[in-house]
N, C-alpha and C. Protein backbone atom coordinates (compact mmCIF):
# COMPACT_ATOMS: atom_id res chain seq x y z
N UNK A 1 93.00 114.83 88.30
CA UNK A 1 93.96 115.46 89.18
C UNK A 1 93.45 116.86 89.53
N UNK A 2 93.87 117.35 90.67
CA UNK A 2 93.44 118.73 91.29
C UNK A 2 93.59 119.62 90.45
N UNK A 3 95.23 119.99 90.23
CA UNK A 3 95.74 120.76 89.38
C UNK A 3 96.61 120.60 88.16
N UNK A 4 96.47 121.04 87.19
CA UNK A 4 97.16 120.47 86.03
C UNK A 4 97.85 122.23 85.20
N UNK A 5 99.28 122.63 85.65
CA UNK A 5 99.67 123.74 85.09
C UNK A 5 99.78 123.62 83.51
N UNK A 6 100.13 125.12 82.91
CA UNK A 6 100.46 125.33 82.25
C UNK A 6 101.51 124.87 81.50
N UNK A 7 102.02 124.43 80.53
CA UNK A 7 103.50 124.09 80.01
C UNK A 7 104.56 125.22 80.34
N UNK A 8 105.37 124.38 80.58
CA UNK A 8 106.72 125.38 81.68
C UNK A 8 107.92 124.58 80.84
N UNK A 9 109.12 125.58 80.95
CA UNK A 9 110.53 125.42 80.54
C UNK A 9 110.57 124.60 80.99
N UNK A 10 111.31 123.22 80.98
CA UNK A 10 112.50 122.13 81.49
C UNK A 10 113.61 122.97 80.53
N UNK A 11 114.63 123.70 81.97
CA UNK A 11 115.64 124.01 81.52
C UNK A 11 116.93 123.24 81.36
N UNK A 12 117.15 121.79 82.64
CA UNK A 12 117.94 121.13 82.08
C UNK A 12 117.72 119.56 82.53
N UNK A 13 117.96 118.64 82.12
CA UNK A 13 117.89 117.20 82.07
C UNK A 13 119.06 116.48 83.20
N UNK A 14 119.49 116.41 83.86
CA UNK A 14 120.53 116.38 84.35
C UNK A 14 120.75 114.10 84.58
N UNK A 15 119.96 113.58 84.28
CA UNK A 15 119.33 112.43 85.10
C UNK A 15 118.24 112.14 83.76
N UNK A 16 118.35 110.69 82.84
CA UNK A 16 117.19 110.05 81.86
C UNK A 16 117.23 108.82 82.26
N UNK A 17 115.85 108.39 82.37
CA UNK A 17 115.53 107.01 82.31
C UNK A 17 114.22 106.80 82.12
N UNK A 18 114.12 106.52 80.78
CA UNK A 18 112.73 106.50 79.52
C UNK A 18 112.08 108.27 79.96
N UNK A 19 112.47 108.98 81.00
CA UNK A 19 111.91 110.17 80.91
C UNK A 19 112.93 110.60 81.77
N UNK A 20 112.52 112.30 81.75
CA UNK A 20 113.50 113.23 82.26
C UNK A 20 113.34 112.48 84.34
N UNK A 21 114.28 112.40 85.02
CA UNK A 21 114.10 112.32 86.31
C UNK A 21 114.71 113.41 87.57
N UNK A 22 116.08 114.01 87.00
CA UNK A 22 116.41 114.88 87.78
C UNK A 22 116.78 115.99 86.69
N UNK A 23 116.64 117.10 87.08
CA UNK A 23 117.23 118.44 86.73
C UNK A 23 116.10 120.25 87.01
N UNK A 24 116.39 120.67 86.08
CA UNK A 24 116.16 121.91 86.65
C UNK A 24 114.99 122.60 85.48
N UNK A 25 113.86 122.85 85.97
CA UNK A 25 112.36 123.20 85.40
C UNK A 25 111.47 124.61 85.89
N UNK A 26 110.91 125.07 85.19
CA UNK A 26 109.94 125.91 85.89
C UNK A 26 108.72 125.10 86.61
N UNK A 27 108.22 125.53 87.64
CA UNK A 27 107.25 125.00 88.50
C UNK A 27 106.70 126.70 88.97
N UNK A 28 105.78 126.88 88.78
CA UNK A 28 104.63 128.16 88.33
C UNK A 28 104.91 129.08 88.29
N UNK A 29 106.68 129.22 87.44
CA UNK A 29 106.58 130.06 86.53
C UNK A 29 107.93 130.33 87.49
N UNK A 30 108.68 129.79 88.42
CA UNK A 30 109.87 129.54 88.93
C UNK A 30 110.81 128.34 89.01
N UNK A 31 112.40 128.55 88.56
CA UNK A 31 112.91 127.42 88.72
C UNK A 31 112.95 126.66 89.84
N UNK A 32 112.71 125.32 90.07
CA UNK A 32 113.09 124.17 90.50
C UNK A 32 113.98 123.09 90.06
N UNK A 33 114.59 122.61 91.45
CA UNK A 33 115.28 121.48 90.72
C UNK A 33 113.75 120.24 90.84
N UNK A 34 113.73 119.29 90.04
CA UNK A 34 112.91 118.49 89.79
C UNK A 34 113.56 117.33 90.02
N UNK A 35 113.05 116.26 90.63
CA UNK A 35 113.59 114.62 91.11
C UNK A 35 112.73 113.87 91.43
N UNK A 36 112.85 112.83 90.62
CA UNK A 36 111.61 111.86 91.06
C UNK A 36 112.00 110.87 92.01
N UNK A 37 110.92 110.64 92.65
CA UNK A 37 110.88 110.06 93.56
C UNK A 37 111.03 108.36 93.44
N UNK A 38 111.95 107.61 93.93
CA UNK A 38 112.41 106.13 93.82
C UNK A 38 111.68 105.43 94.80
N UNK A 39 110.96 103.97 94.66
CA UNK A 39 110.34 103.44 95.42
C UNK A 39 111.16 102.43 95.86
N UNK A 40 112.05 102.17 96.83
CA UNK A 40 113.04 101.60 96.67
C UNK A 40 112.27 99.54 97.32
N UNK A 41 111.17 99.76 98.19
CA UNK A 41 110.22 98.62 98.06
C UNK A 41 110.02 98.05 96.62
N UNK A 42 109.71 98.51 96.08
CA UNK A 42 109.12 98.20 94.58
C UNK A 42 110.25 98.39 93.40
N UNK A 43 111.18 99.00 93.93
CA UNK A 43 112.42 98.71 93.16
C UNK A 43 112.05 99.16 91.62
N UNK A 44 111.24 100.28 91.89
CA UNK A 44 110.58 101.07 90.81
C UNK A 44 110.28 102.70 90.61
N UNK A 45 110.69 103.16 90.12
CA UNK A 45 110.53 104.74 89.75
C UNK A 45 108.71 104.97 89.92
N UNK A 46 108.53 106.66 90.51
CA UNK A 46 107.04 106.48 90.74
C UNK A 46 106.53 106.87 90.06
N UNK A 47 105.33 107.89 89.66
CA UNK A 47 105.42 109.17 89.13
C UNK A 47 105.58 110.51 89.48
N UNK A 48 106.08 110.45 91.14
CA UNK A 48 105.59 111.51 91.81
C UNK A 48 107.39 112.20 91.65
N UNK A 49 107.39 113.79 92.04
CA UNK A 49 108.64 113.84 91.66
C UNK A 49 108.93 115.25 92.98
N UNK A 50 109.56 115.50 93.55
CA UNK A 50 110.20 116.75 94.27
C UNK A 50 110.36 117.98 93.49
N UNK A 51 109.51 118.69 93.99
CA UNK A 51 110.09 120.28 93.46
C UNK A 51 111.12 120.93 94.63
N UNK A 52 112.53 121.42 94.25
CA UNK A 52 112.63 122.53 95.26
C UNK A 52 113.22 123.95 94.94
N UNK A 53 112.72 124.90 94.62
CA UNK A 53 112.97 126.70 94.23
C UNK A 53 114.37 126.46 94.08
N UNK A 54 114.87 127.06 93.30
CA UNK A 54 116.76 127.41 93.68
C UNK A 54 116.40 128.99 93.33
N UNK A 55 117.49 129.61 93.25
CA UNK A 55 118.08 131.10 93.18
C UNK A 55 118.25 131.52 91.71
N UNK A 56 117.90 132.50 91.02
CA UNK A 56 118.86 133.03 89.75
C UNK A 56 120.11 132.70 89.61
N UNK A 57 121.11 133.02 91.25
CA UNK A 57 122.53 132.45 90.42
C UNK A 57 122.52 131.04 90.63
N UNK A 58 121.77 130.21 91.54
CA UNK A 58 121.92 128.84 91.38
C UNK A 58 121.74 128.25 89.45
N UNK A 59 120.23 128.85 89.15
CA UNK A 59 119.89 128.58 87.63
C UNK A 59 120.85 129.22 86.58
N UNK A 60 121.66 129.82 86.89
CA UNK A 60 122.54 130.56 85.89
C UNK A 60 123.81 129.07 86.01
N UNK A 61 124.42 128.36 87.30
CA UNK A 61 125.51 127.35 86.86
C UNK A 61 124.81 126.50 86.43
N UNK A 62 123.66 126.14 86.95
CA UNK A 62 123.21 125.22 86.19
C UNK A 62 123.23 125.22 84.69
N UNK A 63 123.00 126.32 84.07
CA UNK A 63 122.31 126.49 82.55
C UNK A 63 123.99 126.83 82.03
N UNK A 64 124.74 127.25 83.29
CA UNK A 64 126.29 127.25 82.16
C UNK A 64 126.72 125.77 82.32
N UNK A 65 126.42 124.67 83.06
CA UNK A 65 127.01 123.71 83.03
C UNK A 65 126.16 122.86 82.06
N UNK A 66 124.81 123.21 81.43
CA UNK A 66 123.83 122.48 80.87
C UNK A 66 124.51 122.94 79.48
N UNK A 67 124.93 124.43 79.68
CA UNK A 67 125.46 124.95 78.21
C UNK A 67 126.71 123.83 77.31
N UNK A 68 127.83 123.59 78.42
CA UNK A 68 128.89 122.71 78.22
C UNK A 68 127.99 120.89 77.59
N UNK A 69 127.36 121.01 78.64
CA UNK A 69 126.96 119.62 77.94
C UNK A 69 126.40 119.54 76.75
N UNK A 70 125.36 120.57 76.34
CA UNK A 70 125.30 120.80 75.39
C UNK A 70 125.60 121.15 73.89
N UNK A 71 127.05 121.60 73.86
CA UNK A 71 127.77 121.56 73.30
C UNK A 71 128.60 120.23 72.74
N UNK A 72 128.68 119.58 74.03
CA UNK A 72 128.98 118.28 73.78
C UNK A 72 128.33 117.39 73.10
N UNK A 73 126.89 117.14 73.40
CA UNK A 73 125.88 116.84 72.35
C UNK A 73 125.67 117.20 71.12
N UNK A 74 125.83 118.18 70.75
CA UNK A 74 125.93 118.95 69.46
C UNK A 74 127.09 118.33 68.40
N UNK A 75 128.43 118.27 69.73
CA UNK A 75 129.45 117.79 68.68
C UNK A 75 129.35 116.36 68.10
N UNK A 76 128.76 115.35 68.98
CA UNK A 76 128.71 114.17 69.33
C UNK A 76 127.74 113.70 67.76
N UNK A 77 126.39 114.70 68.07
CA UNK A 77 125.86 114.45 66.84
C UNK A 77 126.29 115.00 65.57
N UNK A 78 127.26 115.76 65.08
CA UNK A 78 127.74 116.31 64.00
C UNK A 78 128.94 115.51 63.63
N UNK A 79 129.50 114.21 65.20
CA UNK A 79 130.12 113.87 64.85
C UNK A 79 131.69 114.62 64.34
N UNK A 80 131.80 115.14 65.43
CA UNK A 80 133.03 116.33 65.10
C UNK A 80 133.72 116.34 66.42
N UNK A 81 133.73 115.26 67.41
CA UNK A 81 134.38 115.34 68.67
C UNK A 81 135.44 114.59 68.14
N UNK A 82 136.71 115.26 68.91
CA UNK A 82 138.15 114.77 68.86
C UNK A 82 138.48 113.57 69.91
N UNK A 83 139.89 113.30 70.04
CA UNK A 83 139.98 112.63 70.95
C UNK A 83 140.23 112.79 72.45
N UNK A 84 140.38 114.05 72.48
CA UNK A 84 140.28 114.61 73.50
C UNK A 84 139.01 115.08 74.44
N UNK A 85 137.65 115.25 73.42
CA UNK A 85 136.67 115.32 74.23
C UNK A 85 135.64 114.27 74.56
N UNK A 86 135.72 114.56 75.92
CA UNK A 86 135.13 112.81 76.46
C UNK A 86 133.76 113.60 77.48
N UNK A 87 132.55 112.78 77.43
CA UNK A 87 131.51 113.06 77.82
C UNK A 87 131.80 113.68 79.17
N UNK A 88 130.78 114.74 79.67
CA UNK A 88 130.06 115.44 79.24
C UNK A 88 130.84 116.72 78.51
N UNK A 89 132.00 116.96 77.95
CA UNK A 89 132.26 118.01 77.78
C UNK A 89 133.25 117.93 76.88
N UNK A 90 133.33 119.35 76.28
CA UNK A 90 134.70 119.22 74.83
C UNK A 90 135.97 119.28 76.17
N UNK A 91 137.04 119.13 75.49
CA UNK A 91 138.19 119.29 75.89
C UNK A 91 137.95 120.74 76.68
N UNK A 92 137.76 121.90 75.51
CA UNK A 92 138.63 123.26 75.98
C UNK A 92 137.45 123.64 77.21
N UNK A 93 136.33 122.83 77.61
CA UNK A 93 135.48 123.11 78.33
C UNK A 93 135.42 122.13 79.65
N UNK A 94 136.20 120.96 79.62
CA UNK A 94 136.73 120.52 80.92
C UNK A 94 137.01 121.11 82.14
N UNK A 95 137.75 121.68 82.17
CA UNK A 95 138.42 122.45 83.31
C UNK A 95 136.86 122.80 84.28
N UNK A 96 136.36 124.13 83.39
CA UNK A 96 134.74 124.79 84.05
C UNK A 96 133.90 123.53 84.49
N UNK A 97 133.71 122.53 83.43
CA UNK A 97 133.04 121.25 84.13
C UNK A 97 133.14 121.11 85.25
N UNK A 98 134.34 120.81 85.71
CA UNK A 98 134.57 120.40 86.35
C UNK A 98 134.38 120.96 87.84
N UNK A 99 134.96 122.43 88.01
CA UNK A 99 135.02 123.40 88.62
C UNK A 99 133.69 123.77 88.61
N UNK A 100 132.24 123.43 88.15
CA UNK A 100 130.89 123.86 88.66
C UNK A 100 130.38 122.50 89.33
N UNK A 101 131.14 121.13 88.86
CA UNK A 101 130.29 119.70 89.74
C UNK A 101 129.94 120.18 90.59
N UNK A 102 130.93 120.54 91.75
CA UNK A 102 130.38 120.48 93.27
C UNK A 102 129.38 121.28 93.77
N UNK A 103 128.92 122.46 92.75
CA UNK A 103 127.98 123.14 93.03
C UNK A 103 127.11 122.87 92.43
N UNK A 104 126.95 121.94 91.15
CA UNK A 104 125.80 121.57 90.20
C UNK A 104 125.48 120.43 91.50
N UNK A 105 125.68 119.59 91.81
CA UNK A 105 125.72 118.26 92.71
C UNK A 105 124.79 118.83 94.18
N UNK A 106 125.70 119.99 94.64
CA UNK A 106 124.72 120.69 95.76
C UNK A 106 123.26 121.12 95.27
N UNK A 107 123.08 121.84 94.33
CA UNK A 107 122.41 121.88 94.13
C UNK A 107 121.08 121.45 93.67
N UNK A 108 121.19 120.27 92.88
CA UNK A 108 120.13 118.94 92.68
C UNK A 108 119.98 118.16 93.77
N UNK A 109 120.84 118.24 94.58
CA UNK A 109 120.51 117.46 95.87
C UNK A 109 119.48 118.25 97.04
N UNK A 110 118.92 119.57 96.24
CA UNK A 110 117.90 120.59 97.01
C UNK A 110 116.69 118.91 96.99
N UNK A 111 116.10 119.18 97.97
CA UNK A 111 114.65 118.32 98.48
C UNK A 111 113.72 119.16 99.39
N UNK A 112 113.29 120.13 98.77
CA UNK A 112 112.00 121.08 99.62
C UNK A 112 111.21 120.03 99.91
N UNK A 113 110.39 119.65 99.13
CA UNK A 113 109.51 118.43 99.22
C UNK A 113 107.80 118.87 98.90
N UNK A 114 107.94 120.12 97.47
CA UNK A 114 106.78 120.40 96.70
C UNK A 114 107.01 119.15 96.36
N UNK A 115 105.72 118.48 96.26
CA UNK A 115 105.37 117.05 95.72
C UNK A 115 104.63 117.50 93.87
N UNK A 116 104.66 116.77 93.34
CA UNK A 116 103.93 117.14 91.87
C UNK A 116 104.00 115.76 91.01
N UNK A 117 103.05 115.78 90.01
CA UNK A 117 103.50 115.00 89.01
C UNK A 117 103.72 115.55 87.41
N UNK A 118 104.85 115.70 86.89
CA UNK A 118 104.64 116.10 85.51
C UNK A 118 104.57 115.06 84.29
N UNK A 119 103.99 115.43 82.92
CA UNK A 119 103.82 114.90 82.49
C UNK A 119 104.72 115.91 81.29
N UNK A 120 105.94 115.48 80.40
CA UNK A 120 106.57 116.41 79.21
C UNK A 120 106.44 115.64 78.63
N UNK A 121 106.60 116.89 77.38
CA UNK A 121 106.32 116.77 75.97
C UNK A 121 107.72 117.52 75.00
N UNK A 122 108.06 116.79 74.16
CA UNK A 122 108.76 117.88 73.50
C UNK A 122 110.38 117.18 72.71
N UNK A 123 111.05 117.08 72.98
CA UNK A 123 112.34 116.53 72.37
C UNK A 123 113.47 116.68 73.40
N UNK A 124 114.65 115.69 73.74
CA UNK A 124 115.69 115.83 74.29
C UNK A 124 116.61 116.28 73.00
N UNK A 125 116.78 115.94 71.83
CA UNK A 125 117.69 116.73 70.82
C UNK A 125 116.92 116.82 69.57
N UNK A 126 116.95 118.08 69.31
CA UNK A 126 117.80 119.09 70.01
C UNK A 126 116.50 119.07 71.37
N UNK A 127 117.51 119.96 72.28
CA UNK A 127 116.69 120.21 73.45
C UNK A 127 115.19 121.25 73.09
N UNK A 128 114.77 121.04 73.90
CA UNK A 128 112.92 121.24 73.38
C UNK A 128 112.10 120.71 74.29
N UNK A 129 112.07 120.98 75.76
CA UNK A 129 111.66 120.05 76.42
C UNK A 129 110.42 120.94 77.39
N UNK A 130 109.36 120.97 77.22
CA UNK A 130 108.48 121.64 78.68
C UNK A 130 107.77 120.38 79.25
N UNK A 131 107.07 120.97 80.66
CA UNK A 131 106.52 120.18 81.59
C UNK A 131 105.03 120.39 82.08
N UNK A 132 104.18 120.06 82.04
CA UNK A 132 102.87 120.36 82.85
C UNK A 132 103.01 119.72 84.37
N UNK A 133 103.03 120.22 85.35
CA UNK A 133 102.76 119.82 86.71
C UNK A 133 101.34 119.38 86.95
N UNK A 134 101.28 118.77 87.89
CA UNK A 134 99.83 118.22 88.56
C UNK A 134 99.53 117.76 89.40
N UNK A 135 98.76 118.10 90.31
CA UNK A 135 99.13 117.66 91.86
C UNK A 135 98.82 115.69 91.92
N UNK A 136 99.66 115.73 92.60
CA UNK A 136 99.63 113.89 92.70
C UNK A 136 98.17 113.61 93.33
N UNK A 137 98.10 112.46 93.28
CA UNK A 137 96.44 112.09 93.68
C UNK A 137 96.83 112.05 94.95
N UNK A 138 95.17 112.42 95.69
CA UNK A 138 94.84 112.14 97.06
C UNK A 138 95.72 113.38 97.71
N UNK A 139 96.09 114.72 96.80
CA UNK A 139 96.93 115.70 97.46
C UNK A 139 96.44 116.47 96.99
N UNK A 140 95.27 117.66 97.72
CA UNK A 140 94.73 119.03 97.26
C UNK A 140 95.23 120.16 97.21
C-alpha cells in the first residue's frame, strides 16, 4: 500500500460487525467520522472505509454520547444495571441520550469521501481501540 499511518485514537465505535465500521477516529492526527463502505452487489462489507473531518464541538457530543454508552457497558459488565436501564444508557442518563441522537445521527452521516483502509488493533472492552490508515490500492 502507498501509505500506511501511524496508530491513531478510535475515539468511538458507534456501528460492530466482526470489526469497528462506523464511528469517530483520528485520521492524521484529526477527527473523522469513519464508515465503511457496503458493497451492496456483493452483499458484502469492503475494506475500504470514508473519512470525513468533523469539528471539536461535533467530537465533544460525540465523546459525551460515547461517554453515556460507556457507562452503560461498564454497568452491564459489573453487572449492576437495574431495571430501569436499558441499552445504550443508564436510566439517569436517558433523557441526554436521547437529546444528542439527532445530532450524533447528523453527524456520522458526514461522507467527505477521504477514501482509506484501516487496519485496528487493540480491545473494544474496556475500550482501547487505535487505527492505522492506508491508502486503498490502485489510489496514490
Amino acid at each position: 500500500m502507498a501509505y500506511a499511518g501511524p496508530w491513531e485514537t478510535v475515539h468511538t465505535v458507534n456501528d460492530f460487525f466482526d470489526v469497528p465500521r462506523l464511528g469517530v477516529a483520528d485520521f492524521r492526527g484529526a477527527p473523522h467520522v469513519y464508515s465503511c463502505v457496503f458493497n451492496p452487489t456483493a452483499d458484502e462489507w469492503t475494506s475500504t472505509y470514508r473519512l470525513s473531518p468533523i469539528s471539536p464541538a461535533q467530537l465533544a457530543l460525540m465523546l459525551e454520547d460515547w461517554e453515556i454508552w460507556s457507562r452503560w457497558q461498564s454497568a452491564y459488565h459489573a453487572e449492576t444495571l437495574t431495571e430501569r436501564d436499558n441499552h445504550p444508557a443508564l436510566f439517569l442518563a436517558r433523557v441526554r441520550h436521547e437529546e444528542l441522537g439527532p445530532d450524533v445521527a447528523r453527524i456520522l452521516n458526514a461522507n467527505e469521501g477521504i477514501v482509506a483502509v484501516p487496519t485496528f488493533r487493540g480491545s473494544m472492552y474496556p475500550h482501547a481501540l487505535e487505527v492505522s490508515w492506508a491508502s486503498p490500492p490502485n489510489v496514490h
